[in-house]
N, C-alpha and C. Protein backbone atom coordinates (compact mmCIF):
# COMPACT_ATOMS: atom_id res chain seq x y z
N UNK A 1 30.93 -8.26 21.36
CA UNK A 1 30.14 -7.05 21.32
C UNK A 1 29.30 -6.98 22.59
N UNK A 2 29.48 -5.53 22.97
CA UNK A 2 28.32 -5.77 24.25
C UNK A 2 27.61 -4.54 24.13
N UNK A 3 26.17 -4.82 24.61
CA UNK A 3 25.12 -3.85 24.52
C UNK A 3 24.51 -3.64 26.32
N UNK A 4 23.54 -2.52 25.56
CA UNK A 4 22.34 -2.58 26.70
C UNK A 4 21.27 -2.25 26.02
N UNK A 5 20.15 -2.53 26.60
CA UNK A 5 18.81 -2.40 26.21
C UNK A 5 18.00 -1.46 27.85
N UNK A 6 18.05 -0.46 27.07
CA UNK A 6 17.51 0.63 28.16
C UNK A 6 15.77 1.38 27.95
N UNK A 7 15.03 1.19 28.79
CA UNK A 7 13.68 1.52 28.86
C UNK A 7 13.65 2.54 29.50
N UNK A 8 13.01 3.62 28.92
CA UNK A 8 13.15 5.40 29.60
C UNK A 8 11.76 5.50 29.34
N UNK A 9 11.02 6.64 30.09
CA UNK A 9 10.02 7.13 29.49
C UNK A 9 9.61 8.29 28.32
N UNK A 10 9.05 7.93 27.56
CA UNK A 10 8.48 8.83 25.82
C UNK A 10 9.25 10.41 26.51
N UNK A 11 8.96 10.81 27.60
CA UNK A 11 8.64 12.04 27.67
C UNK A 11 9.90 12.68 28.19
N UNK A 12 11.50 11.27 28.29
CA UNK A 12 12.82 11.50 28.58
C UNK A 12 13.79 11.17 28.08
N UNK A 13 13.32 10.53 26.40
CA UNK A 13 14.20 9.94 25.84
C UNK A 13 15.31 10.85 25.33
N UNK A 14 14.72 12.14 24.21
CA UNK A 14 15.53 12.99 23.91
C UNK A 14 16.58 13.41 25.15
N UNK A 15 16.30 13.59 26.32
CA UNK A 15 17.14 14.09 27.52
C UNK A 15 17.99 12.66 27.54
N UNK A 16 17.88 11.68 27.98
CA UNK A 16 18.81 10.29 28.31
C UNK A 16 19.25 10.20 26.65
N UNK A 17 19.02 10.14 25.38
CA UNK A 17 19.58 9.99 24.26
C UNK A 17 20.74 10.89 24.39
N UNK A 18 20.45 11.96 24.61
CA UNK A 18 21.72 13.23 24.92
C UNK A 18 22.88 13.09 25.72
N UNK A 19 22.43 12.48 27.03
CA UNK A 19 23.56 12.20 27.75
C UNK A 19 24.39 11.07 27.74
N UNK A 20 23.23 9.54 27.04
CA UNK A 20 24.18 8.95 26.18
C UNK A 20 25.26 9.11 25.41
N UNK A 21 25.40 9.58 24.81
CA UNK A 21 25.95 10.13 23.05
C UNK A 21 26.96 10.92 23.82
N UNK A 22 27.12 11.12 25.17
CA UNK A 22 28.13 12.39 25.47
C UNK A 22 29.30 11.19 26.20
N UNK A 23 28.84 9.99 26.85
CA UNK A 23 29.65 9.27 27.17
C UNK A 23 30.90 8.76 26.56
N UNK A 24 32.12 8.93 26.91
CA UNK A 24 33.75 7.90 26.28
C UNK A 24 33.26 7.00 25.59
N UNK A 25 32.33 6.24 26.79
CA UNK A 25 32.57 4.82 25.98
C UNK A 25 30.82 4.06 25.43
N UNK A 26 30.19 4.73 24.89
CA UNK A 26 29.12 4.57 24.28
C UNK A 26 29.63 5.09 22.79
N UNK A 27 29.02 3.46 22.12
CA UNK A 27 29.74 3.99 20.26
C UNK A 27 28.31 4.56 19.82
N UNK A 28 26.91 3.87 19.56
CA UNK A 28 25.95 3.94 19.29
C UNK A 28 24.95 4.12 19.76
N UNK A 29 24.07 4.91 20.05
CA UNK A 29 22.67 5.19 20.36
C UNK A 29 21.80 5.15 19.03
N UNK A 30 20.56 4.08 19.38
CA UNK A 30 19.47 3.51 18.74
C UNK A 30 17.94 3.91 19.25
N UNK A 31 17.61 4.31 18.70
CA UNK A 31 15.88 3.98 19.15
C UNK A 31 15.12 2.95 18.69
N UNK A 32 14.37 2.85 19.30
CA UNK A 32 13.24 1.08 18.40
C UNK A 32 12.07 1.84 17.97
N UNK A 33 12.02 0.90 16.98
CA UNK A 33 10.96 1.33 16.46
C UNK A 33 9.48 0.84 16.54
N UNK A 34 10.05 -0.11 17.55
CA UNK A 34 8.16 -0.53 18.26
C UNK A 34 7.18 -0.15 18.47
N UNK A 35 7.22 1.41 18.80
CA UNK A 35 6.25 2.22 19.03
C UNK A 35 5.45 2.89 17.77
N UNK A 36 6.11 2.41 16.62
CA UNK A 36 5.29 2.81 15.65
C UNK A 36 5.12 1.67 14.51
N UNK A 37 5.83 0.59 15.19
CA UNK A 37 4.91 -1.47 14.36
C UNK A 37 3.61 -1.23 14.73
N UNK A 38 2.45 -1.22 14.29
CA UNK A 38 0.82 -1.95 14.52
C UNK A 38 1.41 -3.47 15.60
N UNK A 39 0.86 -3.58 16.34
CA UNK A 39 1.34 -5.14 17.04
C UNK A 39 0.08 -5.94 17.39
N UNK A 40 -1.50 -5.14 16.89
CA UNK A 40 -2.74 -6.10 16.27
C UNK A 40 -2.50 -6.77 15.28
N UNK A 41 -2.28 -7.72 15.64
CA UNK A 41 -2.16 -9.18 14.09
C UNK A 41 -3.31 -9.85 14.45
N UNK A 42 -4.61 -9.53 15.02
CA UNK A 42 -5.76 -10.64 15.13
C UNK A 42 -6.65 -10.17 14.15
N UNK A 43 -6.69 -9.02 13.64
CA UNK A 43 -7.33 -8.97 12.77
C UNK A 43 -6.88 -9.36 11.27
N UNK A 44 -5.68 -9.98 11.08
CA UNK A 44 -4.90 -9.91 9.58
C UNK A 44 -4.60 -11.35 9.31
N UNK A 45 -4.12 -12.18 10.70
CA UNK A 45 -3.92 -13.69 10.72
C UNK A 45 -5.05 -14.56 10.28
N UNK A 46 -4.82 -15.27 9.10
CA UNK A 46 -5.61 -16.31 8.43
C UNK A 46 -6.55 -15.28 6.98
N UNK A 47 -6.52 -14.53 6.76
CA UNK A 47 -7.29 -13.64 6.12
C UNK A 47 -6.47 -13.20 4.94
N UNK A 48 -7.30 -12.52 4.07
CA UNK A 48 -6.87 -12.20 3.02
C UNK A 48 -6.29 -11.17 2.86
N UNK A 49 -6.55 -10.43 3.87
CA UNK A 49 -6.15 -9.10 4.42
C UNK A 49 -4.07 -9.00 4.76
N UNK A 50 -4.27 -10.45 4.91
CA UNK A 50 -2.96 -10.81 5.77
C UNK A 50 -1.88 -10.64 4.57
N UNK A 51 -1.85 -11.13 3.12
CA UNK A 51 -1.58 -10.67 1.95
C UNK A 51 -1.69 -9.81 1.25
N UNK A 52 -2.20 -8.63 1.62
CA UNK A 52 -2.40 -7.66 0.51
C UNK A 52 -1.53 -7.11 0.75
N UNK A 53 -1.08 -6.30 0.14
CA UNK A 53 -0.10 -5.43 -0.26
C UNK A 53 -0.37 -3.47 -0.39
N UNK A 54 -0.12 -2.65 0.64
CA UNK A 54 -0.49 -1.60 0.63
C UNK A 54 0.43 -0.57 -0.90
N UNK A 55 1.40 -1.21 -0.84
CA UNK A 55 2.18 0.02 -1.91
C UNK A 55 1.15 -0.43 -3.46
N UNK A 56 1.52 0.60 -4.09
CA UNK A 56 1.19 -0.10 -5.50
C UNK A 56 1.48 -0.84 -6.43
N UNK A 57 2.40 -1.81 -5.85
CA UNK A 57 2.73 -3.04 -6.79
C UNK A 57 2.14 -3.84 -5.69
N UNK A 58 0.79 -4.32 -6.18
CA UNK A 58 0.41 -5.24 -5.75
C UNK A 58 0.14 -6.98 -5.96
N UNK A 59 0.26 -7.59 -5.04
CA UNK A 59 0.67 -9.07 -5.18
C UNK A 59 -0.23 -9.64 -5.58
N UNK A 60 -1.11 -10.91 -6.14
CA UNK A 60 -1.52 -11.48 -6.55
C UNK A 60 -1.41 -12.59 -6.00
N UNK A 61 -2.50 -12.80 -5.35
CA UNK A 61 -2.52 -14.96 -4.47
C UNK A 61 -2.82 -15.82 -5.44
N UNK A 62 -2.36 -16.53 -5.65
CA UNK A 62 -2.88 -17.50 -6.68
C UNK A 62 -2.73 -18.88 -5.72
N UNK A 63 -3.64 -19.82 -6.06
CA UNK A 63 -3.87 -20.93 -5.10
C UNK A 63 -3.77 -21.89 -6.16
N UNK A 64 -2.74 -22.91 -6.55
CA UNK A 64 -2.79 -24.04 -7.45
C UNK A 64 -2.60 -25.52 -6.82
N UNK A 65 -3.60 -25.98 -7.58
CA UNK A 65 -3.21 -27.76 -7.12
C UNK A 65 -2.24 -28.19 -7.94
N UNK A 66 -0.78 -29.14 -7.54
CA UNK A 66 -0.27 -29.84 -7.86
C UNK A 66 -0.51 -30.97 -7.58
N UNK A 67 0.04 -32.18 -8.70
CA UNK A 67 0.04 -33.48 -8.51
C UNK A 67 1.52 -33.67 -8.51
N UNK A 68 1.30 -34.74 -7.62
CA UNK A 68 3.06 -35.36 -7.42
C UNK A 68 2.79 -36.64 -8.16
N UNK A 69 3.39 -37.27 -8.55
CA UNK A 69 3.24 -38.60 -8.99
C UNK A 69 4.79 -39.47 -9.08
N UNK A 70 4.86 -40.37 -8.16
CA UNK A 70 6.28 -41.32 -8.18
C UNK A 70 6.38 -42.24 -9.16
N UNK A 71 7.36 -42.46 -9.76
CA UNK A 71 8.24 -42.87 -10.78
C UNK A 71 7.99 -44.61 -10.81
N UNK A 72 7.07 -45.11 -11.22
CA UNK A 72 7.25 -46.80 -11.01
C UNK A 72 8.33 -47.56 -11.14
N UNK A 73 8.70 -47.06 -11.78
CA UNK A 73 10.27 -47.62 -11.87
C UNK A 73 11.50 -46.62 -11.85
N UNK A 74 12.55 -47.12 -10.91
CA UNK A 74 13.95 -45.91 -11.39
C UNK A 74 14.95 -46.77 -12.05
């Protein structure tokens, strides 16, 4: 499989997406969706914040101690 990874500017993509898509030998044209990931993770890393859950099934942290204990004899 071979690709390219092409960087255009916001304000020429629709125009270069177009003339892509008109090429023989181009199967697929993609956009990324980077520009609309959040890519601040300093406020969410280590926090409780970092777990919550925006939809409405929300998750529940539960924090339990286990004991391990080895077998004195096998």
């Amino acid at each position: 499989m071979k690709y390219v990874v092409l960087y255009v500017n916001e304000e020429t993509v629709e125009e270069v997406e177009e003339k892509l898509q008109t090429l023989h030998f181009v199967r697929q044209v993609e956009r990324s969706y980077r520009p609309d990931i959040e890519m601040n993770f300093a406020d969410r890393i280590g926090t409780k914040a970092a777990y919550q859950v925006k939809d409405d099934d929300e998750l529940d942290v539960v924090e339990a101690n286990t004991k391990i204990r080895l077998a004195e004899t096998v």
